[in-house]
Protein backbone atom coordinates (compact mmCIF):
# COMPACT_ATOMS: atom_id res chain seq x y z
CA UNK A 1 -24.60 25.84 -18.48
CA UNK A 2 -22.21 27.19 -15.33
CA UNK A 3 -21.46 31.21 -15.86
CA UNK A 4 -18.16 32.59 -15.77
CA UNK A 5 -15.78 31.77 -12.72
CA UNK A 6 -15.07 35.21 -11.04
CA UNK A 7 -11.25 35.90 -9.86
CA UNK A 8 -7.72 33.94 -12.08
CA UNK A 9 -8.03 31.85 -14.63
CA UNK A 10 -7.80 28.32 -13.65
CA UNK A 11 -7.60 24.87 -15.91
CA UNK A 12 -6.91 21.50 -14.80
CA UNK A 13 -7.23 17.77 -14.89
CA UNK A 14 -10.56 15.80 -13.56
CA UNK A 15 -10.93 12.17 -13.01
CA UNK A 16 -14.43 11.04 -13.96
CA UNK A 17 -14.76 7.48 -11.68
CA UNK A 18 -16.85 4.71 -10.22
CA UNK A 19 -18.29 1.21 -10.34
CA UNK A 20 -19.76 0.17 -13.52
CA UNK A 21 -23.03 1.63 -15.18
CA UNK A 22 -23.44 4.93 -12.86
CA UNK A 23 -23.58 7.25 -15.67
CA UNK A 24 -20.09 8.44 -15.91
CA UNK A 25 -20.37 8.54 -20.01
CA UNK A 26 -23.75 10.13 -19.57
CA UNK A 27 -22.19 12.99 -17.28
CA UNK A 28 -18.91 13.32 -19.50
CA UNK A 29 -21.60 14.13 -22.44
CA UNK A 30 -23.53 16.45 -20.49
CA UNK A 31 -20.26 18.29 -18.54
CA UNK A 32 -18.85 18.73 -22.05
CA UNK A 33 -22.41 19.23 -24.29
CA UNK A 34 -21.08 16.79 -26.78
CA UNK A 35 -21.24 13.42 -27.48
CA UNK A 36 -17.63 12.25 -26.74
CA UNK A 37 -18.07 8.82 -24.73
CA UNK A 38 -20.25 6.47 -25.70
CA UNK A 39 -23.17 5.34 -23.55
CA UNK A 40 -25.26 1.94 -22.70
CA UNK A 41 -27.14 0.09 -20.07
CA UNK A 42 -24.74 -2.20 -20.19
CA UNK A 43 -21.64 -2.00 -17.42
CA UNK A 44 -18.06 -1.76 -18.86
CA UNK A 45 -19.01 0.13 -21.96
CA UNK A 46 -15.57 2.63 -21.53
CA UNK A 47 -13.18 1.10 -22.55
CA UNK A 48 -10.53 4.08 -23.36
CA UNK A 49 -9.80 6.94 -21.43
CA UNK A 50 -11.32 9.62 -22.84
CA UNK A 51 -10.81 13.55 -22.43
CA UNK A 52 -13.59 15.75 -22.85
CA UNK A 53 -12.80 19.55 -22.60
CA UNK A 54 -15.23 22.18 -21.54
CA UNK A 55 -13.62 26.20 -21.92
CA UNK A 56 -15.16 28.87 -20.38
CA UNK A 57 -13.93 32.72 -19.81
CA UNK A 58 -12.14 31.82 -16.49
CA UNK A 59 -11.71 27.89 -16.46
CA UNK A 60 -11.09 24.92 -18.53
CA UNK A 61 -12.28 21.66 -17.43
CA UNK A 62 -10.17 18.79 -18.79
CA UNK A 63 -12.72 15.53 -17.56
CA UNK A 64 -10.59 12.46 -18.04
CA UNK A 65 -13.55 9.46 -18.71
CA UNK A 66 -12.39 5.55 -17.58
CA UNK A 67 -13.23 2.03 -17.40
CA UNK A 68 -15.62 1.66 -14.13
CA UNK A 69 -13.03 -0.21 -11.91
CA UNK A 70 -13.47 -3.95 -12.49
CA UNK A 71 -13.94 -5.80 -8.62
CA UNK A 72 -16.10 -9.30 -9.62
CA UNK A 73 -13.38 -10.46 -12.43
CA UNK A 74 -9.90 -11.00 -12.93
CA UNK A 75 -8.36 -11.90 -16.85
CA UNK A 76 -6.21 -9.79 -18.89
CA UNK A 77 -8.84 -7.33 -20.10
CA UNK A 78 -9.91 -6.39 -16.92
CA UNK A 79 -6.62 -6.11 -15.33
CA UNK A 80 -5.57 -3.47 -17.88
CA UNK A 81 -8.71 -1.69 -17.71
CA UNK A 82 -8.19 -1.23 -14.00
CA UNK A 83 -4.33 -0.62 -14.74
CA UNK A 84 -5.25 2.61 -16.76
CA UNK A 85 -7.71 3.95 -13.92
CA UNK A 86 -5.14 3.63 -11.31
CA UNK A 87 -2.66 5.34 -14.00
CA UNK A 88 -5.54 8.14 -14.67
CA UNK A 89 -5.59 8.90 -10.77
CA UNK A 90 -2.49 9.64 -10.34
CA UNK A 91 -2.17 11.98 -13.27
CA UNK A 92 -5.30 14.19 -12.35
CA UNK A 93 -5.98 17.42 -9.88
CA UNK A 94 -8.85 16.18 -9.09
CA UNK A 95 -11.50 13.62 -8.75
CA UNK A 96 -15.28 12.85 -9.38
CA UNK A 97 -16.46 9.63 -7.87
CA UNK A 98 -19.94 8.90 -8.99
CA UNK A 99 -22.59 6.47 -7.34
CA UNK A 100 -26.00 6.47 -7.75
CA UNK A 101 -28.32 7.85 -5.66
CA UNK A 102 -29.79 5.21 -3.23
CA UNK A 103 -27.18 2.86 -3.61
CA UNK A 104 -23.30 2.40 -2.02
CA UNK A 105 -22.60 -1.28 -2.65
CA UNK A 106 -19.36 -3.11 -1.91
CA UNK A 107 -18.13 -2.20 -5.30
CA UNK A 108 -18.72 1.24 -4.43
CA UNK A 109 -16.76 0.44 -1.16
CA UNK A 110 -14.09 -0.48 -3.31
CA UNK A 111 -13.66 2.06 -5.74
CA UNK A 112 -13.37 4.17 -2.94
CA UNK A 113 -10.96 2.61 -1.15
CA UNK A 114 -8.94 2.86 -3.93
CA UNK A 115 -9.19 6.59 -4.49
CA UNK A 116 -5.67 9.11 -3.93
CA UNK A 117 -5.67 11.04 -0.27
CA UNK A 118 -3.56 13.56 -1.74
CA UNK A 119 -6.15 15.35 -3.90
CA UNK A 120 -9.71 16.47 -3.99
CA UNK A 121 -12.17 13.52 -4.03
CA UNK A 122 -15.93 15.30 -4.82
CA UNK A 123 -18.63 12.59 -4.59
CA UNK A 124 -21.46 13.23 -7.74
CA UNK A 125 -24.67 11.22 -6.41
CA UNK A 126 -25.77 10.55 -9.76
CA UNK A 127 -29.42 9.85 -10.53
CA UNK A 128 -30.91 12.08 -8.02
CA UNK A 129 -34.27 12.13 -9.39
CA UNK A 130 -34.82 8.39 -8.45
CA UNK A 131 -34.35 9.06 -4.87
CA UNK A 132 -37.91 11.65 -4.63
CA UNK A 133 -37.87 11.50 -0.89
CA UNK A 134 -36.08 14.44 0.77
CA UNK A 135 -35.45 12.42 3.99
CA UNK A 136 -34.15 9.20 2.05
CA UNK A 137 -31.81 11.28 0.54
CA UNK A 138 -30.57 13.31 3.88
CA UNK A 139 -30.06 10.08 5.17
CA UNK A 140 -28.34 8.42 2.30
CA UNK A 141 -25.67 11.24 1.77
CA UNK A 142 -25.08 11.03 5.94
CA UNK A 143 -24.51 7.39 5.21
CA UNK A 144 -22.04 8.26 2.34
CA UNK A 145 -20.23 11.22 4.05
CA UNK A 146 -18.80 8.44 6.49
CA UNK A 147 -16.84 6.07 4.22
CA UNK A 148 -14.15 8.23 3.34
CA UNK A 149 -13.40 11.99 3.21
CA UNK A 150 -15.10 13.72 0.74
CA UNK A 151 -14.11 17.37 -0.51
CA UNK A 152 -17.61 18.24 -1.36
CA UNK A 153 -20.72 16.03 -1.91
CA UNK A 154 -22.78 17.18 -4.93
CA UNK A 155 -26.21 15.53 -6.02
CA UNK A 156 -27.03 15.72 -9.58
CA UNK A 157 -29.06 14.17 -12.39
CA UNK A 158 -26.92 14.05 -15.74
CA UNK A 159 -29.30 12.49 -17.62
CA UNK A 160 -32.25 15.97 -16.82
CA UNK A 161 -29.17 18.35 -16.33
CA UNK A 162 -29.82 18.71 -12.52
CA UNK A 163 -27.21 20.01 -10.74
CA UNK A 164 -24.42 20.49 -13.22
CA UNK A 165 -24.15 24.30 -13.03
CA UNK A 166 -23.98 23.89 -9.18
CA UNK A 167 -20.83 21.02 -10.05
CA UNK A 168 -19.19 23.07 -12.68
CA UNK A 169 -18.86 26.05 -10.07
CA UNK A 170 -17.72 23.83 -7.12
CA UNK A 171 -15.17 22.10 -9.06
CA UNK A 172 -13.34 24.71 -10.74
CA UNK A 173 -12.78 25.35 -6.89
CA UNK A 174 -10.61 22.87 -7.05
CA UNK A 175 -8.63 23.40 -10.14
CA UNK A 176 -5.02 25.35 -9.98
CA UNK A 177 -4.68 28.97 -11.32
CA UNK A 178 -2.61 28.91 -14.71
CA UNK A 179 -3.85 29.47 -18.55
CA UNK A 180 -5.86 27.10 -20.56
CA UNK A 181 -4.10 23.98 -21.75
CA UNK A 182 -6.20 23.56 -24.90
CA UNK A 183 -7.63 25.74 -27.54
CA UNK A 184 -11.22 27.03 -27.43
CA UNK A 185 -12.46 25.12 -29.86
CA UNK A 186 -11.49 21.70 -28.92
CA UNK A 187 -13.55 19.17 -27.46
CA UNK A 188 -11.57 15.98 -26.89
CA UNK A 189 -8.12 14.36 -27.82
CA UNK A 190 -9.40 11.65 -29.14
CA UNK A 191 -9.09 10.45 -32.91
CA UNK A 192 -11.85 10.28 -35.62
CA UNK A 193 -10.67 7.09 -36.03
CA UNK A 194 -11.18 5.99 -32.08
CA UNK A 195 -14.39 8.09 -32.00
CA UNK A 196 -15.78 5.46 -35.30
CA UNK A 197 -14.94 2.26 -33.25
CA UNK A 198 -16.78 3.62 -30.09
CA UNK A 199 -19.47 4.72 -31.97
CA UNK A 200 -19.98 1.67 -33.45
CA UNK A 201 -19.53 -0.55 -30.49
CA UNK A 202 -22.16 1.64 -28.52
CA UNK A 203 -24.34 0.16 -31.34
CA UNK A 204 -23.67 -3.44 -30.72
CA UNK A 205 -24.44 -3.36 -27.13
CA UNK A 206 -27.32 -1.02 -27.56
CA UNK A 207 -29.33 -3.81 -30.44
CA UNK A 208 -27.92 -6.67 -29.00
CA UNK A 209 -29.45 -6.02 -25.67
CA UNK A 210 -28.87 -8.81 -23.20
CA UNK A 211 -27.76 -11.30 -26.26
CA UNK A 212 -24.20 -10.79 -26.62
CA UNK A 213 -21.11 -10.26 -24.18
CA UNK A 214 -18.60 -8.01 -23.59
CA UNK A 215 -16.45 -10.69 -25.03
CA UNK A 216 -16.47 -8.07 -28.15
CA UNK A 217 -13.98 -5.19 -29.39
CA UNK A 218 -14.51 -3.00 -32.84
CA UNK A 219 -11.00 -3.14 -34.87
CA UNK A 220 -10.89 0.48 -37.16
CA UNK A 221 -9.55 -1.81 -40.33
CA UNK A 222 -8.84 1.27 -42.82
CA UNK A 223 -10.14 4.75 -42.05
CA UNK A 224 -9.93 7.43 -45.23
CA UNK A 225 -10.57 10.76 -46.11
CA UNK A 226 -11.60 12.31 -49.34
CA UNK A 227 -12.67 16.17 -49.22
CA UNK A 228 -15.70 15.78 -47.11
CA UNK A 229 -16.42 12.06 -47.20
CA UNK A 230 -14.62 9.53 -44.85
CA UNK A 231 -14.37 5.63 -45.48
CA UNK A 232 -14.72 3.31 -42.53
CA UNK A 233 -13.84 -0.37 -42.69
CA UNK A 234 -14.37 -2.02 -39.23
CA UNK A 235 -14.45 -4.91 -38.07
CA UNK A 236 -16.11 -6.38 -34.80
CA UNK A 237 -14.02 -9.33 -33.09
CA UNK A 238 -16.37 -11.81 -31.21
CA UNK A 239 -15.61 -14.74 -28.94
CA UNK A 240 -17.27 -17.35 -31.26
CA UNK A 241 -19.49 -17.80 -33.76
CA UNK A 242 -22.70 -18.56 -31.90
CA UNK A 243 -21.96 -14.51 -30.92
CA UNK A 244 -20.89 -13.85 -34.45
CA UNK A 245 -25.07 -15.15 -35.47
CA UNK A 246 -26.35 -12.74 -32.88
CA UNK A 247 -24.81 -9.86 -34.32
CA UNK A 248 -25.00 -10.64 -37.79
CA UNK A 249 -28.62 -11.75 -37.12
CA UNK A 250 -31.86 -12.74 -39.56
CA UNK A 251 -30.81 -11.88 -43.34
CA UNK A 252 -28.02 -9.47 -41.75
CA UNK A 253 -30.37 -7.41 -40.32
CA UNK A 254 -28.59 -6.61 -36.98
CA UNK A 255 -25.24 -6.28 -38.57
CA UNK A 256 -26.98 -3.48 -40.78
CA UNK A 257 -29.04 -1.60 -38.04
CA UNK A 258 -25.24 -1.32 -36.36
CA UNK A 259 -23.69 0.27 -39.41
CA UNK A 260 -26.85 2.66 -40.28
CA UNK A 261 -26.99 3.63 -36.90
CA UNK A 262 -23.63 4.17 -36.12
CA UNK A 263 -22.80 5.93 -39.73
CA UNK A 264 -25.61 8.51 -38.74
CA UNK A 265 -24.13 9.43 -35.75
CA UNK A 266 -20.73 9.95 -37.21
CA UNK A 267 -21.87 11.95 -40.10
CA UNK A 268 -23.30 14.23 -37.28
CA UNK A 269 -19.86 14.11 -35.29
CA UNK A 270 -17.72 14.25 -38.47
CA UNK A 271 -19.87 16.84 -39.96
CA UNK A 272 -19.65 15.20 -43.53
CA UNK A 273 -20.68 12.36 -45.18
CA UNK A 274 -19.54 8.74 -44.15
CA UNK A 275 -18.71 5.41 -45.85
CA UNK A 276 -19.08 2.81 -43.50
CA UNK A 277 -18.54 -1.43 -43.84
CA UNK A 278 -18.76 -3.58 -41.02
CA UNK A 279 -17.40 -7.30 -40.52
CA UNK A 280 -18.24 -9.23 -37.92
CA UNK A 281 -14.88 -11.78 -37.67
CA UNK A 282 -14.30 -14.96 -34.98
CA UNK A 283 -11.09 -14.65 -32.50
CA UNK A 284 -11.45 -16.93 -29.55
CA UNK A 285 -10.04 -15.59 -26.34
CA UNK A 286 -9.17 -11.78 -27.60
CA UNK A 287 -9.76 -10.59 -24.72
CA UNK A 288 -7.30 -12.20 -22.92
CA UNK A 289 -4.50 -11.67 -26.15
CA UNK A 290 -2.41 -8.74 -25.24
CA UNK A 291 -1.04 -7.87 -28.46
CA UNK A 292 -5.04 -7.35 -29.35
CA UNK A 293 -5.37 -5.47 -26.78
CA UNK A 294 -2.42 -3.76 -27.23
CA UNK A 295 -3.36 -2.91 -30.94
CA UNK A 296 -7.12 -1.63 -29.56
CA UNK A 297 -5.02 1.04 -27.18
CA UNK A 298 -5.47 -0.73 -23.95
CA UNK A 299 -2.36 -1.62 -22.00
């Protein structure tokens, strides 16, 4: 993708934010070329803040993935989710908010509004390919330009690698001179064992469709390694057992697309062969249990 950065060697710490269902995952993929954060139609899918790495010759791009700020609810859940994105801003050098093109709603509004003054906010119009007309689009990132003050506005489509080249280069811009803070090789800091529950989750939103909540959290029960195999047991917490039905579905044939699907894209991940068993259990009103969430890594 982007060429070499010309001049010091710089590394550093990018927020990756915005409403729910923008395409932050979808970018955090792309920016990194790996699947790291799990994606859906569905809004609210992140749940964990991820890091995705990119190295190059002369810069290292640390992209720090999180929940899209939460404005319509309230609850436990959401409270923490928002919690860790204010937490996430403060720790970063800079910051990608990321709307889609065409649209600046109130939540938008909000997520700006909520944004640090005392760093480089870059706004990635996401999705440019769905605004076509030049003159909709001049207009649009006029309208945008006003809210706040934005270090650099950069249109892009993640999903047909549009503009990322053009992003990579402005950003590392922004990023302080000093060494890389990972090795070469590495692509996130997250766990096997975190990467198997999001895998598997993205699979339960993706068959469920419309069906079944977000009232729903994938619990890693064991996780074991043996030469080149792993064994997964998960299990899938659900509000109640109406939702339980859903995923199970006909003769267990949902529950079983999940764990095919998902086990196939961890063997590709994991680069070895993988053991996987799903449950699906009944726990009324996890997502308002803090030592649940507490044991699924959100605080």
């Amino acid at each position: 993708m982007s060429e070499a950065q010309a001049g010091p060697h710089r590394s550093g710490f990018i927020a990756i934010v915005g409403r729910p269902n923008v395409g932050k995952s979808t970018l955090l993929n792309k920016l990194v070329g790996q699947k790291i954060s799990i994606t859906s139609r569905k809004a609210q899918t992140t749940r964990h803040r991820v890091t995705g790495i990119r190295t190059e010759p002369s810069v290292q791009y640390i992209f720090v993935d999180t929940p899209g700020f939460q404005t319509r609810h309230g609850g436990t859940l959401n409270t923490a989710l928002n919690r860790s994105v204010r937490q996430t801003l403060s720790d970063v050098d800079a910051v990608l908010m990321v709307v889609e093109a065409g649209k600046f709603n109130q939540g938008d509004k909000q997520v700006a509004s909520l944004l640090p003054e005392d760093r480089p906010v870059l706004l990635v119009v996401n999705k440019q390919d769905e605004l076509k007309d030049r003159t909709a689009m001049l207009e649009y990132l006029q309208k945008v330009s006003q809210v706040r003050s934005f270090a650099e506005i950069v249109p892009v489509s993640a999903k047909h690698d549009t503009g990322l080249d053009g992003l990579l280069k402005i950003l590392a811009k922004y990023l302080p001179e000093g060494g890389a803070l990972y090795d070469e090789d590495d692509v996130t800091d997250q766990t096997e064992r975190m990467l198997a529950a999001e895998l598997i989750r993205e699979k339960l939103f993706r068959l469920c469709g419309e069906e079944i909540p977000y009232a729903t959290a994938v619990v890693i029960d064991k996780f074991e390694e043996s030469g080149n195999l792993r064994r997964i047991f998960a299990t899938i917490l659900v509000d109640r057992d109406s939702q339980k039905a859903i995923v199970i579905g006909k003769g267990g044939e949902k529950l079983k697309a999940i764990s095919t699907q998902a086990r196939q894209d961890m063997e590709k991940l994991f680069d070895g062969k993988v053991y996987l068993e799903v449950w699906v259990k009944v726990k009324g009103g996890w997502s308002d249990d803090v030592r649940v969430l507490k044991s699924l890594g959100i605080e």
